[in-house]
C-alpha atoms as a PDB file:
ATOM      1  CA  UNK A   1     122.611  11.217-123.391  1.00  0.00           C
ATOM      2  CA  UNK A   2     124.826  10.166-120.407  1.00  0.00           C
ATOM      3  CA  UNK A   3     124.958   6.339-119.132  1.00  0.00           C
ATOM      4  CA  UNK A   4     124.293   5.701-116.182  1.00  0.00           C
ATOM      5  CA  UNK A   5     127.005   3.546-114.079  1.00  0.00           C
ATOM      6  CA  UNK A   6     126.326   0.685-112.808  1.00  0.00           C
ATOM      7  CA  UNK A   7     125.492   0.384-108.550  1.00  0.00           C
ATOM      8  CA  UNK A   8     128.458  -0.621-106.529  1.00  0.00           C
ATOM      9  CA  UNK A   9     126.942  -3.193-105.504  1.00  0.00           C
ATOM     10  CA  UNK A  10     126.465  -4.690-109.274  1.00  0.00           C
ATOM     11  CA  UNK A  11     130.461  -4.046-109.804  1.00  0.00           C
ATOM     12  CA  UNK A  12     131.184  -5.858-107.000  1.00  0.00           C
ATOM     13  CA  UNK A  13     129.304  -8.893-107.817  1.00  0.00           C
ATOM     14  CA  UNK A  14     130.944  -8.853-111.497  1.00  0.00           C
ATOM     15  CA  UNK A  15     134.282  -8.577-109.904  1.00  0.00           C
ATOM     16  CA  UNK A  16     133.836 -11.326-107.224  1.00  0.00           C
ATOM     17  CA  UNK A  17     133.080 -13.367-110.316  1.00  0.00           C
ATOM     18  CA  UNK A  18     136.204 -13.070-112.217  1.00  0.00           C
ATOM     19  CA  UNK A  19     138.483 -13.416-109.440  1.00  0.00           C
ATOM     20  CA  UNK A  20     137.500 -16.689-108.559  1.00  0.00           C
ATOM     21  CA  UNK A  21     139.326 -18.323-105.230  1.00  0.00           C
ATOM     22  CA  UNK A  22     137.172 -17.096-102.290  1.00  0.00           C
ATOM     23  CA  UNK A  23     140.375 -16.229-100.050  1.00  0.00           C
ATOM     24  CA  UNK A  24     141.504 -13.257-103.236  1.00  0.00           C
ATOM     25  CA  UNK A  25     137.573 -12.748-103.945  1.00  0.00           C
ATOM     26  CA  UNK A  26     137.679 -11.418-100.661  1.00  0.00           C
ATOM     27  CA  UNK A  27     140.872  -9.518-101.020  1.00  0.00           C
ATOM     28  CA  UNK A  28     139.665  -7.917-104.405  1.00  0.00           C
ATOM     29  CA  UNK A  29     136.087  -6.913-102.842  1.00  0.00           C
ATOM     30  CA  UNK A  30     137.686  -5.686 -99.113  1.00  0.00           C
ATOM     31  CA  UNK A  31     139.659  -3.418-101.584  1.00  0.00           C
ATOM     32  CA  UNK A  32     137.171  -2.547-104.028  1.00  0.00           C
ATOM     33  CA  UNK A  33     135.328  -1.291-101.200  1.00  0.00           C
ATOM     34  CA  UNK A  34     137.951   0.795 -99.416  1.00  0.00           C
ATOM     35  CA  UNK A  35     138.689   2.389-103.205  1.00  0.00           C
ATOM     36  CA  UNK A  36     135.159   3.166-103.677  1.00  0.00           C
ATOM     37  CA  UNK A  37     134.631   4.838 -99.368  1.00  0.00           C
ATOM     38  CA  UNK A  38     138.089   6.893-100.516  1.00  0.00           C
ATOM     39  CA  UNK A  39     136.641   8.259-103.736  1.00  0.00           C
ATOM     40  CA  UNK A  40     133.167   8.807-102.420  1.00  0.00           C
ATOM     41  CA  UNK A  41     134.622  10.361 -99.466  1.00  0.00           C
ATOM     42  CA  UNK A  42     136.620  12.978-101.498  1.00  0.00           C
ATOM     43  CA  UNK A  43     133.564  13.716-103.295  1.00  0.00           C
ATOM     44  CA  UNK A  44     131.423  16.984-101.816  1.00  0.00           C
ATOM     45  CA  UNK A  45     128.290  14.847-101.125  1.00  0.00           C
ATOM     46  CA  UNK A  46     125.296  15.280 -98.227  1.00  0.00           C
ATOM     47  CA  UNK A  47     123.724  12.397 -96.508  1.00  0.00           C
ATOM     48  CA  UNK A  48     120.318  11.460 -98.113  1.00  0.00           C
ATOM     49  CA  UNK A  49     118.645  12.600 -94.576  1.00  0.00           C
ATOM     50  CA  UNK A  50     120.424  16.207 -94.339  1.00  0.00           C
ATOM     51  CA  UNK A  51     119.470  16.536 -98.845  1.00  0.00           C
ATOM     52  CA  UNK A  52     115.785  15.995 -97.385  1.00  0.00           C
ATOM     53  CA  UNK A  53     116.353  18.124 -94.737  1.00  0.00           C
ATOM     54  CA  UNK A  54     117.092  21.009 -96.613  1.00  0.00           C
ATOM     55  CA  UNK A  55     114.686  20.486 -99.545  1.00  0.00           C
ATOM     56  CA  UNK A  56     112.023  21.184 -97.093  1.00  0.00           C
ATOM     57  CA  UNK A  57     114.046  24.324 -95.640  1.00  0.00           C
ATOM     58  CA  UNK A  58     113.853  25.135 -99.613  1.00  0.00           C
ATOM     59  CA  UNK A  59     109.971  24.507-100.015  1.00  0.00           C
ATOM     60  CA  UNK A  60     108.862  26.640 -96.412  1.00  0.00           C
ATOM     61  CA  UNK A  61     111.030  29.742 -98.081  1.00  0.00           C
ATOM     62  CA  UNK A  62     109.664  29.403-101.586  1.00  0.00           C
ATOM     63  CA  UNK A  63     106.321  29.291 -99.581  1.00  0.00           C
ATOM     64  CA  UNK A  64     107.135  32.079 -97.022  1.00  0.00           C
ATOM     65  CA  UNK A  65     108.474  33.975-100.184  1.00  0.00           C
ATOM     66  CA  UNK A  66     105.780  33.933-101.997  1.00  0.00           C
ATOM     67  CA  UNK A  67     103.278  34.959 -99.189  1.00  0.00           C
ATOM     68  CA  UNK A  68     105.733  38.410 -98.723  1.00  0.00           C
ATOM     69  CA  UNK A  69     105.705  39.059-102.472  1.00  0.00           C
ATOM     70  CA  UNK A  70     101.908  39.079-102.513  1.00  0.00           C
ATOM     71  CA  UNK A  71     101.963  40.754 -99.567  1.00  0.00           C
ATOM     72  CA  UNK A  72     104.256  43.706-101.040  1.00  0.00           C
ATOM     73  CA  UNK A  73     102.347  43.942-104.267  1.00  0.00           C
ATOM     74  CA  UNK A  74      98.825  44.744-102.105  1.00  0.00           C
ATOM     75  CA  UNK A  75     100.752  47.084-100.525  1.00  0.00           C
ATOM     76  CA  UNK A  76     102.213  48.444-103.402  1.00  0.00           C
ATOM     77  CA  UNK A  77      98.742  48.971-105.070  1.00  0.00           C
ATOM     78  CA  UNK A  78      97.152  50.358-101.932  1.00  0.00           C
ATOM     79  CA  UNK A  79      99.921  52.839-101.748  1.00  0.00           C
ATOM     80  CA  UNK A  80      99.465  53.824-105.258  1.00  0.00           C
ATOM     81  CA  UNK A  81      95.331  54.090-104.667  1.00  0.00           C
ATOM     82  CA  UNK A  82      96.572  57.036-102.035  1.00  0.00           C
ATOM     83  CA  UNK A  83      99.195  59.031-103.665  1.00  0.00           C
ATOM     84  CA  UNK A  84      97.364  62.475-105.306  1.00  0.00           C
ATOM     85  CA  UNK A  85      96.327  61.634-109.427  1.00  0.00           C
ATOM     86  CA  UNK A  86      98.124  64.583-111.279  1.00  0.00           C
END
């Protein structure tokens, strides 16, 4: 089972801690943060709202989809109720 990292947000804190003096506390976190954009930034990630987005995209085609296949199988059997029984 994988562990799961800690939020940023948590690391921060626990950094902010150990530096002590508020003038490098601010220095460690200002580039703790710019680390953090650059490697989240290189990462091939989608916003939260555009994820969403296309999950219902997903769910109308999976809907749609399912309507045609039902479709094609009545058609299927009433195409099969006409050919000539041999």
């Amino acid at each position: 089972m994988a562990l799961k990292p800690p939020p940023i947000s948590e690391v921060l804190q626990q950094m902010s801690a150990l530096v002590g003096s508020p003038g490098l506390r601010a220095e460690v976190d200002k580039g703790a943060r710019a680390l953090a954009q650059s490697a989240l930034g290189k990462l091939d990630v989608v916003s939260r709202e555009e994820f969403d987005a296309q999950a219902a995209i997903l769910a109308r085609t999976r809907a749609r989809v399912a309507e045609l296949e039902a479709e094609l199988e009545a058609l299927t059997r009433e195409f099969e109720s006409l050919k000539p029984q041999t």
